[in-house]
PDB file of N, CA and C in Angstrom:
ATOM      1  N   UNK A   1       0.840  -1.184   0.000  1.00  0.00           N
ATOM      2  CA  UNK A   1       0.000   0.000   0.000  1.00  0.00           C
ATOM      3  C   UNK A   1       0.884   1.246   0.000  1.00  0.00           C
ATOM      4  N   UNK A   2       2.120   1.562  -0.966  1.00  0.00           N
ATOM      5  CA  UNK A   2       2.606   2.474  -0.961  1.00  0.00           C
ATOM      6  C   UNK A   2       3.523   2.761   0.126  1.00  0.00           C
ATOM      7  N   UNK A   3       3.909   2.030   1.132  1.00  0.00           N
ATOM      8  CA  UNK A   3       4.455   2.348   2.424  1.00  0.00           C
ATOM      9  C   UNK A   3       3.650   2.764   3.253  1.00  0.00           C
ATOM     10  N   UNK A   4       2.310   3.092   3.407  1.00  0.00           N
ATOM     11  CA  UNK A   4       1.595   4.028   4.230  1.00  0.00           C
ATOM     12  C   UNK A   4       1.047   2.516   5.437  1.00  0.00           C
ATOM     13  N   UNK A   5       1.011   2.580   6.398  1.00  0.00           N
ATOM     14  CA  UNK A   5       0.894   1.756   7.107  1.00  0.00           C
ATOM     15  C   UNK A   5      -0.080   2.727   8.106  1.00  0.00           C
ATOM     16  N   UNK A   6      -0.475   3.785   8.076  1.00  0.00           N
ATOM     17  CA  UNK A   6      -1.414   4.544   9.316  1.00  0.00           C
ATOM     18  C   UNK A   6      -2.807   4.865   8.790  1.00  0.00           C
ATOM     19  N   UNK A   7      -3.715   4.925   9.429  1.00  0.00           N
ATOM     20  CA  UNK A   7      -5.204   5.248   8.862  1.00  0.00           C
ATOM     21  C   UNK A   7      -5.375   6.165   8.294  1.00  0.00           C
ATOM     22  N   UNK A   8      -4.832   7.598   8.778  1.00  0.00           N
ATOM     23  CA  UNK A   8      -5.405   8.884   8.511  1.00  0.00           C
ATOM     24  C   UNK A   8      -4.463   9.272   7.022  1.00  0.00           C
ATOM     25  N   UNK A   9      -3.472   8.323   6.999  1.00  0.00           N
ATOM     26  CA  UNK A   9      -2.303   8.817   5.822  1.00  0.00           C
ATOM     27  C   UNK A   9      -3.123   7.519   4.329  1.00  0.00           C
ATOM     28  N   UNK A  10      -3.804   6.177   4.826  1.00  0.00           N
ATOM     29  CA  UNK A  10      -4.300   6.016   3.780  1.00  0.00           C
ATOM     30  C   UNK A  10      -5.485   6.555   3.462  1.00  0.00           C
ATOM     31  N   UNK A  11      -6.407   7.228   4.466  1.00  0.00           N
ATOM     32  CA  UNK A  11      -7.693   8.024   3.903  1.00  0.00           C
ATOM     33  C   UNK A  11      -7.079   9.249   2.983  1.00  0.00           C
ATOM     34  N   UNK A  12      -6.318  10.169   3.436  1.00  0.00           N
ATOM     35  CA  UNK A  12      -5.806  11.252   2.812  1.00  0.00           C
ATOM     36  C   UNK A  12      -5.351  10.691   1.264  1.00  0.00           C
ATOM     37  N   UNK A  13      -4.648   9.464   1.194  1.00  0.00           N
ATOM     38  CA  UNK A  13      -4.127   9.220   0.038  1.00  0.00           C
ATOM     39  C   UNK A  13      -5.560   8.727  -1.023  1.00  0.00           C
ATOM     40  N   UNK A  14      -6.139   8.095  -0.224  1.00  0.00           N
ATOM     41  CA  UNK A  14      -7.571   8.195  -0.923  1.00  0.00           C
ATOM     42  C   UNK A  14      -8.149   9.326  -1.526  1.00  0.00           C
ATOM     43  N   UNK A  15      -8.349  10.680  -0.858  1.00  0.00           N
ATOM     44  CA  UNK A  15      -8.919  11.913  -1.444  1.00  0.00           C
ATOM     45  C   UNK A  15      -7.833  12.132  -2.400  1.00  0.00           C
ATOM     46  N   UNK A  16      -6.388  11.974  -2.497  1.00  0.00           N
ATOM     47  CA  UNK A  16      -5.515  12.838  -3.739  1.00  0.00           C
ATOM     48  C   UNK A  16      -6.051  11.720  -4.923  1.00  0.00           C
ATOM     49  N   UNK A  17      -6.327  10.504  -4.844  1.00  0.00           N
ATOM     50  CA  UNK A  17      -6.227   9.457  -6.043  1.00  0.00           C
ATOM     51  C   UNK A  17      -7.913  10.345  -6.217  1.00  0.00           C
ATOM     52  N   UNK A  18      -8.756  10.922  -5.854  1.00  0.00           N
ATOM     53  CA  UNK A  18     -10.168  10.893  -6.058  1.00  0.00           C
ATOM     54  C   UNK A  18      -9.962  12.329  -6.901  1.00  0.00           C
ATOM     55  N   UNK A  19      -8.757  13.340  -6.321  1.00  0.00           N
ATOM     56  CA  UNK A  19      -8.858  14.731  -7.122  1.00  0.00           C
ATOM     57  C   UNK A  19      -8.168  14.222  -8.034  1.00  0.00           C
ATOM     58  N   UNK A  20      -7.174  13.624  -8.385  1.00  0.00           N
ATOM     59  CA  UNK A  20      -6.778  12.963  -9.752  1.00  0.00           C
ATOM     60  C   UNK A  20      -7.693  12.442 -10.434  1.00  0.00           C
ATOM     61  N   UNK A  21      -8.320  11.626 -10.055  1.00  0.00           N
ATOM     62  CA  UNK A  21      -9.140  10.566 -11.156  1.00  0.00           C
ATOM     63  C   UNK A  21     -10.551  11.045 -11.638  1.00  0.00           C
ATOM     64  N   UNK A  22     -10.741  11.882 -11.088  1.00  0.00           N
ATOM     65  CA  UNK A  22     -12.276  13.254 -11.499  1.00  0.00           C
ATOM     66  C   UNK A  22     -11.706  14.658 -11.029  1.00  0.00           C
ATOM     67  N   UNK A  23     -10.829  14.801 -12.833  1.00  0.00           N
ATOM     68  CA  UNK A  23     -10.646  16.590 -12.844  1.00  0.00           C
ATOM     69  C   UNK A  23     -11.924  17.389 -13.163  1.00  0.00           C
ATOM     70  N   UNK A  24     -12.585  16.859 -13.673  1.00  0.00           N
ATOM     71  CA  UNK A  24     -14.243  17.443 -13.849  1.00  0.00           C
ATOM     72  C   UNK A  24     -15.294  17.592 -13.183  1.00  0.00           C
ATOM     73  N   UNK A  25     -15.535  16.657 -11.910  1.00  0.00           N
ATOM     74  CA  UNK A  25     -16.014  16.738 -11.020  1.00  0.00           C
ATOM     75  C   UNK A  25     -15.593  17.571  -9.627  1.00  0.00           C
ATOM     76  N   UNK A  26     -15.168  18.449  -9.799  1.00  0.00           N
ATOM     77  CA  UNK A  26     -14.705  19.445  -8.485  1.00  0.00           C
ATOM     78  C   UNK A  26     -15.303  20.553  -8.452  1.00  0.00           C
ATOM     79  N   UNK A  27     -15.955  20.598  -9.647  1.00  0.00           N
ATOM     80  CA  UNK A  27     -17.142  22.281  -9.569  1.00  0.00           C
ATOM     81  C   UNK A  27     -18.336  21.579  -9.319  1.00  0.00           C
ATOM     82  N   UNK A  28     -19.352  22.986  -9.064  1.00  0.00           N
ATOM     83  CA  UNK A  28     -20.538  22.465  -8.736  1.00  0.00           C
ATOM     84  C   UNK A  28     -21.402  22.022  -9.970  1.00  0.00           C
ATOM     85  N   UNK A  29     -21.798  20.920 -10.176  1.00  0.00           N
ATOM     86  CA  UNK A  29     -22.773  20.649 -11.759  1.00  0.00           C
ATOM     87  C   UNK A  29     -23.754  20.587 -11.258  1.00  0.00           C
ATOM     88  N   UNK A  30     -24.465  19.962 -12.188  1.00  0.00           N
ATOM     89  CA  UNK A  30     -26.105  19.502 -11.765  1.00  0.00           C
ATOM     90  C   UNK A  30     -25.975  17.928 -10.867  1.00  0.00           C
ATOM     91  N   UNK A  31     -25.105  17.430 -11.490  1.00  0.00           N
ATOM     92  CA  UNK A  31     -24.960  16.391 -10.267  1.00  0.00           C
ATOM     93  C   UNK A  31     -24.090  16.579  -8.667  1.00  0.00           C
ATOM     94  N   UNK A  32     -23.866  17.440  -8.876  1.00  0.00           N
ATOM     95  CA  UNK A  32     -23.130  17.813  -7.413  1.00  0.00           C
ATOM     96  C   UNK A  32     -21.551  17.948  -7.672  1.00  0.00           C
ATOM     97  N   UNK A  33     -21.216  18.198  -6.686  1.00  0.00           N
ATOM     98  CA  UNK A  33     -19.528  18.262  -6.690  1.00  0.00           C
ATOM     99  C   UNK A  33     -19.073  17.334  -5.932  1.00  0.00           C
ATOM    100  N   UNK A  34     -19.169  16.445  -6.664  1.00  0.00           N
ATOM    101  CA  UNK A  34     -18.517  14.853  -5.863  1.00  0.00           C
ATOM    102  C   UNK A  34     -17.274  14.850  -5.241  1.00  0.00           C
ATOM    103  N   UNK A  35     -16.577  15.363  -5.850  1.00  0.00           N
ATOM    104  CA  UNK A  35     -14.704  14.739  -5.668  1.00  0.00           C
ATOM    105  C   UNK A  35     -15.029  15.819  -3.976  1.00  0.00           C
ATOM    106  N   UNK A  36     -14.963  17.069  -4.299  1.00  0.00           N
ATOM    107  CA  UNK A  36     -15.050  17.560  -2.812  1.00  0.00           C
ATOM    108  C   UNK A  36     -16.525  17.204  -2.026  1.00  0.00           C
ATOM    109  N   UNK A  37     -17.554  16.879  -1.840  1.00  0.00           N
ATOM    110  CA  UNK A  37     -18.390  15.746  -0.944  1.00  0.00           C
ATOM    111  C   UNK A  37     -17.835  15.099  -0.214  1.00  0.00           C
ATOM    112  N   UNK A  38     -16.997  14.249  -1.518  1.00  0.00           N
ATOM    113  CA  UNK A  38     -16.231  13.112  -0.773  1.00  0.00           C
ATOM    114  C   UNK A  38     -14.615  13.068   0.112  1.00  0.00           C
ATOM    115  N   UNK A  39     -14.311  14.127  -0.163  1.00  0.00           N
ATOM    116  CA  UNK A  39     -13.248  14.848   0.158  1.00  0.00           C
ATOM    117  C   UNK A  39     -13.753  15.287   1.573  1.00  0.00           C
ATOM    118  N   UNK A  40     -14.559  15.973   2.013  1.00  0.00           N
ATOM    119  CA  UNK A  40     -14.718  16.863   3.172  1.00  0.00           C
ATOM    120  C   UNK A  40     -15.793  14.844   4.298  1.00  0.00           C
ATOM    121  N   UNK A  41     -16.444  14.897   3.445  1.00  0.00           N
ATOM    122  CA  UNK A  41     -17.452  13.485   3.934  1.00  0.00           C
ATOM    123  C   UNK A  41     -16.919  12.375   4.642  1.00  0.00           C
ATOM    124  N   UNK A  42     -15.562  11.681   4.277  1.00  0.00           N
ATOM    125  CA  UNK A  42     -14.532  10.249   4.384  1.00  0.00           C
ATOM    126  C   UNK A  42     -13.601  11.480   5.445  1.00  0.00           C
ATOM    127  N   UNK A  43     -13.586  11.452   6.367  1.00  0.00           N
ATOM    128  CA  UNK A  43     -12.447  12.186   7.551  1.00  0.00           C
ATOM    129  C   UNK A  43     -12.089  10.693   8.325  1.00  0.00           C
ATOM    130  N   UNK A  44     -11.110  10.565   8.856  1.00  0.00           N
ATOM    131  CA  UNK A  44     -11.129   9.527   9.397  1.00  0.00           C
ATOM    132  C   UNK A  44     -11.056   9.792  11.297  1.00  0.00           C
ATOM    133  N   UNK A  45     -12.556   9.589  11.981  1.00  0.00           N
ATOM    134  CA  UNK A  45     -12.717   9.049  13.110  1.00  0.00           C
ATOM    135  C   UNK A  45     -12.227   8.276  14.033  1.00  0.00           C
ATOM    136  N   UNK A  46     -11.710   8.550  15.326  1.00  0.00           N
ATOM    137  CA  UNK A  46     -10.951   8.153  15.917  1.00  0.00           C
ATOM    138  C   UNK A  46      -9.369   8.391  15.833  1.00  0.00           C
ATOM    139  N   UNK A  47      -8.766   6.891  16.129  1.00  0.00           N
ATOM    140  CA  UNK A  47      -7.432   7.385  16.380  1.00  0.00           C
ATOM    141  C   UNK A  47      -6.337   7.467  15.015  1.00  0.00           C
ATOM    142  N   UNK A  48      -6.020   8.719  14.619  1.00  0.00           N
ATOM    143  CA  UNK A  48      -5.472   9.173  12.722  1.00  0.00           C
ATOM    144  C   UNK A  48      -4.111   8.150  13.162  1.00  0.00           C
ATOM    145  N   UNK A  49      -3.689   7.797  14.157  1.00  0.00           N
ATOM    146  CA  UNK A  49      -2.034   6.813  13.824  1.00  0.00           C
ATOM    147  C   UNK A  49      -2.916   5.282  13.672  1.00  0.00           C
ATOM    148  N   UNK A  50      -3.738   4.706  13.731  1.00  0.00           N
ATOM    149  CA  UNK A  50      -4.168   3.416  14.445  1.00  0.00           C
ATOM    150  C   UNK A  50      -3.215   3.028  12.407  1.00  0.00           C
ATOM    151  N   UNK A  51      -2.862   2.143  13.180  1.00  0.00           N
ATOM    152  CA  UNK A  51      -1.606   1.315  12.100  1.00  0.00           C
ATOM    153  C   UNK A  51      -2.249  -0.125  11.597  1.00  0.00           C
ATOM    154  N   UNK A  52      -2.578   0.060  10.072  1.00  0.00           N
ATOM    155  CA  UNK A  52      -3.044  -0.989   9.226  1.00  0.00           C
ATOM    156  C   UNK A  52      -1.977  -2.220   9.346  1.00  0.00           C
ATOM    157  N   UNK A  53      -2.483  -2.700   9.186  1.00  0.00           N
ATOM    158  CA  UNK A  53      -1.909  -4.179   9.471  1.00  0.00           C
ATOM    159  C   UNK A  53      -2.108  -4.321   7.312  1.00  0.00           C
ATOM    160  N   UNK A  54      -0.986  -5.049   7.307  1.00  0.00           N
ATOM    161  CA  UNK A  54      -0.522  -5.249   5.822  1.00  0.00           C
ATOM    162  C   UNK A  54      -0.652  -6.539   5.392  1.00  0.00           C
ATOM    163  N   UNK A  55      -0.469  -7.504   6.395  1.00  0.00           N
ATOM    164  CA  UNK A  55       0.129  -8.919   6.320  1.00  0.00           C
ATOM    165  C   UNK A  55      -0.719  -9.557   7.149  1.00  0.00           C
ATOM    166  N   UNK A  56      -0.001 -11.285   7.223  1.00  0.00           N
ATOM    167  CA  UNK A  56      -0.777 -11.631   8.910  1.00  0.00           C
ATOM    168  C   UNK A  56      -0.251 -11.927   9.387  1.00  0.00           C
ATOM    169  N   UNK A  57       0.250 -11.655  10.801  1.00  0.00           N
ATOM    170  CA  UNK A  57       0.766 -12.049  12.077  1.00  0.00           C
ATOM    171  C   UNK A  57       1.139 -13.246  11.928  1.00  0.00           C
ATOM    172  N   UNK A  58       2.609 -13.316  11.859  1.00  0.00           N
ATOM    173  CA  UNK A  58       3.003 -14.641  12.552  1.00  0.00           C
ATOM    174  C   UNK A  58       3.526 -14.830  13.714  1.00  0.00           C
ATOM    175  N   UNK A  59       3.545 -15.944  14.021  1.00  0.00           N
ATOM    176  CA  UNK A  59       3.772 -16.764  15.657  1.00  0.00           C
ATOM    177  C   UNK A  59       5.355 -16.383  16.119  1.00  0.00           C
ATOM    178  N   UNK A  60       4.878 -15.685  17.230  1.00  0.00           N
ATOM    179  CA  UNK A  60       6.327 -15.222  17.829  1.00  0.00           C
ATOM    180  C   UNK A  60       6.725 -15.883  19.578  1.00  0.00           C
ATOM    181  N   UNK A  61       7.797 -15.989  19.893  1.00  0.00           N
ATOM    182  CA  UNK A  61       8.319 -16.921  21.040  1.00  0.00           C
ATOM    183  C   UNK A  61       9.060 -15.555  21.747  1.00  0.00           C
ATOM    184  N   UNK A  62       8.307 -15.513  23.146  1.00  0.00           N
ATOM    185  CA  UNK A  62       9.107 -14.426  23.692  1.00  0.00           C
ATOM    186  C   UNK A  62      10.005 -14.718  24.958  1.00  0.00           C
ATOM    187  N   UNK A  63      10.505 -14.097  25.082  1.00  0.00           N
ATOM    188  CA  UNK A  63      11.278 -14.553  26.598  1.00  0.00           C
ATOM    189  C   UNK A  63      11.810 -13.527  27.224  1.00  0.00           C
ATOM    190  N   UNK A  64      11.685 -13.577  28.406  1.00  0.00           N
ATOM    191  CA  UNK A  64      11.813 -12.405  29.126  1.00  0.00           C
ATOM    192  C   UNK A  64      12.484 -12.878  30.802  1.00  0.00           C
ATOM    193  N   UNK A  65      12.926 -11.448  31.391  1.00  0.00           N
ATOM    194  CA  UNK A  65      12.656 -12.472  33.227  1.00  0.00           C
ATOM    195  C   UNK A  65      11.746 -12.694  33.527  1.00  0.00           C
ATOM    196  N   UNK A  66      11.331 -13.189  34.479  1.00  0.00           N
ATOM    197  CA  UNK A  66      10.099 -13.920  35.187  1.00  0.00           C
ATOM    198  C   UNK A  66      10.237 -12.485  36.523  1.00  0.00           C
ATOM    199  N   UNK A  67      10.985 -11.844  37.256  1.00  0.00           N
ATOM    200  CA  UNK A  67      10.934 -11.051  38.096  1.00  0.00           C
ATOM    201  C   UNK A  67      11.740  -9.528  37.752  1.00  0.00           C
ATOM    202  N   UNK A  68      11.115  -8.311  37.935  1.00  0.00           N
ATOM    203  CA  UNK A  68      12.131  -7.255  37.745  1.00  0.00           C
ATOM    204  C   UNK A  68      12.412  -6.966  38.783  1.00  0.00           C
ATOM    205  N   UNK A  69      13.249  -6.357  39.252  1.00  0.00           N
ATOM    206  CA  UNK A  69      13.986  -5.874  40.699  1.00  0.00           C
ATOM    207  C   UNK A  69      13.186  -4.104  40.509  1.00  0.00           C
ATOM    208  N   UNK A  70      12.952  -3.957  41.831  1.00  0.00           N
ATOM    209  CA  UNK A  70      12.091  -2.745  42.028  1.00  0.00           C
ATOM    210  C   UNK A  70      13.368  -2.072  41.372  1.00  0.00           C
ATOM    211  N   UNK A  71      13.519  -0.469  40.909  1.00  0.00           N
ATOM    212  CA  UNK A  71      13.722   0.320  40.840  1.00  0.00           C
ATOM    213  C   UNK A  71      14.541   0.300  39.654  1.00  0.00           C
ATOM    214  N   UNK A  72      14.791  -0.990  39.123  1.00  0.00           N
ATOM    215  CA  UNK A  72      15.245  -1.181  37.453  1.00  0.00           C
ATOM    216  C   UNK A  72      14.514  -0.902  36.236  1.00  0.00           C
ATOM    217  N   UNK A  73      15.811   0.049  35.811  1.00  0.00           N
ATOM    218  CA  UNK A  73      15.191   0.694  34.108  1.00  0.00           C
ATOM    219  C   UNK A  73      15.204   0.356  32.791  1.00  0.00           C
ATOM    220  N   UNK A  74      15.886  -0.885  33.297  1.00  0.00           N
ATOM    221  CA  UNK A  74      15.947  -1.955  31.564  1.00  0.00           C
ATOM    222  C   UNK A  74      15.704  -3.102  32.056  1.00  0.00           C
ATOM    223  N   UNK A  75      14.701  -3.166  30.758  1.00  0.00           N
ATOM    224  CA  UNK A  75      14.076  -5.066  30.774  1.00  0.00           C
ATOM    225  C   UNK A  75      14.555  -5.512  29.485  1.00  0.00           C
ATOM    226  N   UNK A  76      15.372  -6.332  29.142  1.00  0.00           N
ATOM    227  CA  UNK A  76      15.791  -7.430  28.019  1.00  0.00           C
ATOM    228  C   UNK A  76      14.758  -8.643  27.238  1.00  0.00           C
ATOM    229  N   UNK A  77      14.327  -7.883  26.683  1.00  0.00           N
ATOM    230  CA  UNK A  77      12.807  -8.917  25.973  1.00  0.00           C
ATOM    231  C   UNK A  77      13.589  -9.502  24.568  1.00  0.00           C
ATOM    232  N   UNK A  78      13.686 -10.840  24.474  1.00  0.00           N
ATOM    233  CA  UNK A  78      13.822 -11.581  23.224  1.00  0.00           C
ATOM    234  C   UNK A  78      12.857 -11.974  22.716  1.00  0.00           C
ATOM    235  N   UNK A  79      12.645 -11.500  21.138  1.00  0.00           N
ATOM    236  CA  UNK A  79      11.583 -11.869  20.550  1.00  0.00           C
ATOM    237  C   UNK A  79      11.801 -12.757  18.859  1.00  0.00           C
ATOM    238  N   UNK A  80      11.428 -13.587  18.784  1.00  0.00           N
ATOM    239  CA  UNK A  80      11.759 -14.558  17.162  1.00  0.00           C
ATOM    240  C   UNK A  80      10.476 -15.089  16.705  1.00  0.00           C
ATOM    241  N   UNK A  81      10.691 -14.974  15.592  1.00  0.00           N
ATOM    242  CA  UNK A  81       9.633 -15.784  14.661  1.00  0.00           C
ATOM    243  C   UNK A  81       9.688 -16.972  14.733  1.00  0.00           C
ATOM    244  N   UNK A  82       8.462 -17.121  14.128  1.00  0.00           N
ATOM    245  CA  UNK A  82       8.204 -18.901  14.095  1.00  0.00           C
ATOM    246  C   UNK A  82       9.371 -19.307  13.391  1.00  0.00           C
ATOM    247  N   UNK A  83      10.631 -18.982  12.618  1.00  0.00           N
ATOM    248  CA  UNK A  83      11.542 -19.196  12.085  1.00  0.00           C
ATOM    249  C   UNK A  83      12.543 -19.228  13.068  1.00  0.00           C
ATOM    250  N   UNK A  84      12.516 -18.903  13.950  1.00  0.00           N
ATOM    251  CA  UNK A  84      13.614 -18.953  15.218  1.00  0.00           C
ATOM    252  C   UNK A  84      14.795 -17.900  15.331  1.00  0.00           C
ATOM    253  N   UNK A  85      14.394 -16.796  14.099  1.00  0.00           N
ATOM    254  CA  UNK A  85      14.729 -15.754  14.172  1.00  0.00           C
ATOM    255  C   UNK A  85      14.611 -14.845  14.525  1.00  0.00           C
ATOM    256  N   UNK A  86      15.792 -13.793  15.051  1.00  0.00           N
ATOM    257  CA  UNK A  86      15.484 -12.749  16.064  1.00  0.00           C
ATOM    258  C   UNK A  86      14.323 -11.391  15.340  1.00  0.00           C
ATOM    259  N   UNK A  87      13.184 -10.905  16.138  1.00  0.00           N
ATOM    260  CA  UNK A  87      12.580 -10.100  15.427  1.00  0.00           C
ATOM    261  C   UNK A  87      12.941  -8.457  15.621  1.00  0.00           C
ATOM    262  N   UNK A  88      13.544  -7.548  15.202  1.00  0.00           N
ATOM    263  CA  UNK A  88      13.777  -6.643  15.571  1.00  0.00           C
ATOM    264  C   UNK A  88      13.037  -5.802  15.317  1.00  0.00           C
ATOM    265  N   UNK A  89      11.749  -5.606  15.073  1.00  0.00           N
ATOM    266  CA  UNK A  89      10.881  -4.442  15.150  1.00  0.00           C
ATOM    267  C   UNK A  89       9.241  -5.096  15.420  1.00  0.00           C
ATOM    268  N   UNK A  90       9.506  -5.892  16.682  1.00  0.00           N
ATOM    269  CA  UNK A  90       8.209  -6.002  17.078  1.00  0.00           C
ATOM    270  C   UNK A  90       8.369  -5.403  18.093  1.00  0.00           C
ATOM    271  N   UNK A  91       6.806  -5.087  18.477  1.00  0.00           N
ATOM    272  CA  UNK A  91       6.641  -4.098  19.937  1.00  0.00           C
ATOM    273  C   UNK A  91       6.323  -4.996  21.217  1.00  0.00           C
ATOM    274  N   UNK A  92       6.745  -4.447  21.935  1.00  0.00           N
ATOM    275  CA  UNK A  92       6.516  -5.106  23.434  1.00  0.00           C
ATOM    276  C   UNK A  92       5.929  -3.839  24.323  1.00  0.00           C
ATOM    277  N   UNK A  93       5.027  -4.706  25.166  1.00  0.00           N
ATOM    278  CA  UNK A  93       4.525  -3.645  25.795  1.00  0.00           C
ATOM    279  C   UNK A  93       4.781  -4.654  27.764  1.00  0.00           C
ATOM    280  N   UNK A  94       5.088  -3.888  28.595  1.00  0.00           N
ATOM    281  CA  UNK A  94       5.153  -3.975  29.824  1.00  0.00           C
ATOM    282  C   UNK A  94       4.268  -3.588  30.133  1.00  0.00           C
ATOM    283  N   UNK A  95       2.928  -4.544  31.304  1.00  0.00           N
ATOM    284  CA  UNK A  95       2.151  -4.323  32.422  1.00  0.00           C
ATOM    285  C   UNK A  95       2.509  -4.690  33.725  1.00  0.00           C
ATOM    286  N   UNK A  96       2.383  -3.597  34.688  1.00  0.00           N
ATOM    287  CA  UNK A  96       2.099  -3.784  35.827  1.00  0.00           C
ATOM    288  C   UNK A  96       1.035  -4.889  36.375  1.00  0.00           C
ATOM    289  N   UNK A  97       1.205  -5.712  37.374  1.00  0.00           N
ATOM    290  CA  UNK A  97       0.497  -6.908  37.323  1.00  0.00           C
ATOM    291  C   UNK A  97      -1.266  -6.526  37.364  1.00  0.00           C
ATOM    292  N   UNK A  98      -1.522  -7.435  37.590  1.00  0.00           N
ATOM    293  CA  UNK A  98      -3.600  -6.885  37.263  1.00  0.00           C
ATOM    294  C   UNK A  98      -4.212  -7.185  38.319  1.00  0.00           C
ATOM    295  N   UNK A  99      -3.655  -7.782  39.730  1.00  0.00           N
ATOM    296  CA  UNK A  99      -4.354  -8.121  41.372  1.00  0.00           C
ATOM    297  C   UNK A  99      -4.475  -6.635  41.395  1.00  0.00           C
ATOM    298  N   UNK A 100      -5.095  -6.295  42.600  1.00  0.00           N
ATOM    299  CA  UNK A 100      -5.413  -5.484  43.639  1.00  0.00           C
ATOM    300  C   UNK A 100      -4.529  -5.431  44.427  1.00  0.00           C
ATOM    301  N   UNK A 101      -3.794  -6.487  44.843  1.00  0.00           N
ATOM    302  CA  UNK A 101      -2.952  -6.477  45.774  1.00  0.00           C
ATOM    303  C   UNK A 101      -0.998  -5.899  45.013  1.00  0.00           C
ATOM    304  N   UNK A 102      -0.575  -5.763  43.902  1.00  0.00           N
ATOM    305  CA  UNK A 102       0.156  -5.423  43.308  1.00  0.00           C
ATOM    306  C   UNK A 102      -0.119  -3.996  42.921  1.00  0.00           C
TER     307      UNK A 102
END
């Protein structure tokens, strides 16, 4: 998809392919002025980074410590594909545990 991997950057790329592909439709006719309708109409709602997924997810093996020591600022997360290769641009996210008592 062009490199564009974010919502609000493939809607936008949507309205330039729509003022390209109807140079005639941007004034007002008797049928309306479509290209801008649709231009101002398609905004994209919610969150403009939420990141399209391109592909499908494959199976990843993580490993991590099992305990962090209070007041430590690096955690060492290994992450590989179902290929047993190292993945270097997947995301990891750290939670605080989910009791009441933590």
């Amino acid at each position: 998809m062009e490199g564009i991997h974010n919502f609000a950057a493939a809607c936008f790329r949507g309205k330039i392919e729509l003022w390209q592909t109807f140079p005639f439709d941007r004034q007002n006719t008797a049928n309306g002025p479509h290209v801008i309708h649709y231009t101002y109409s398609f905004n994209p709602l919610g969150e403009p980074e939420f990141e399209v997924r391109t592909g499908i997810p494959q199976a990843m093996t993580v490993t991590y410590p099992q305990t962090l020591p209070v007041g430590s600022s690096l955690l060492t997360v290994h992450v590989v594909g179902s290929d047993s290769q190292p993945l270097d641009s997947a995301y990891v996210c750290l939670v605080k545990g989910r009791s009441s008592e933590e």
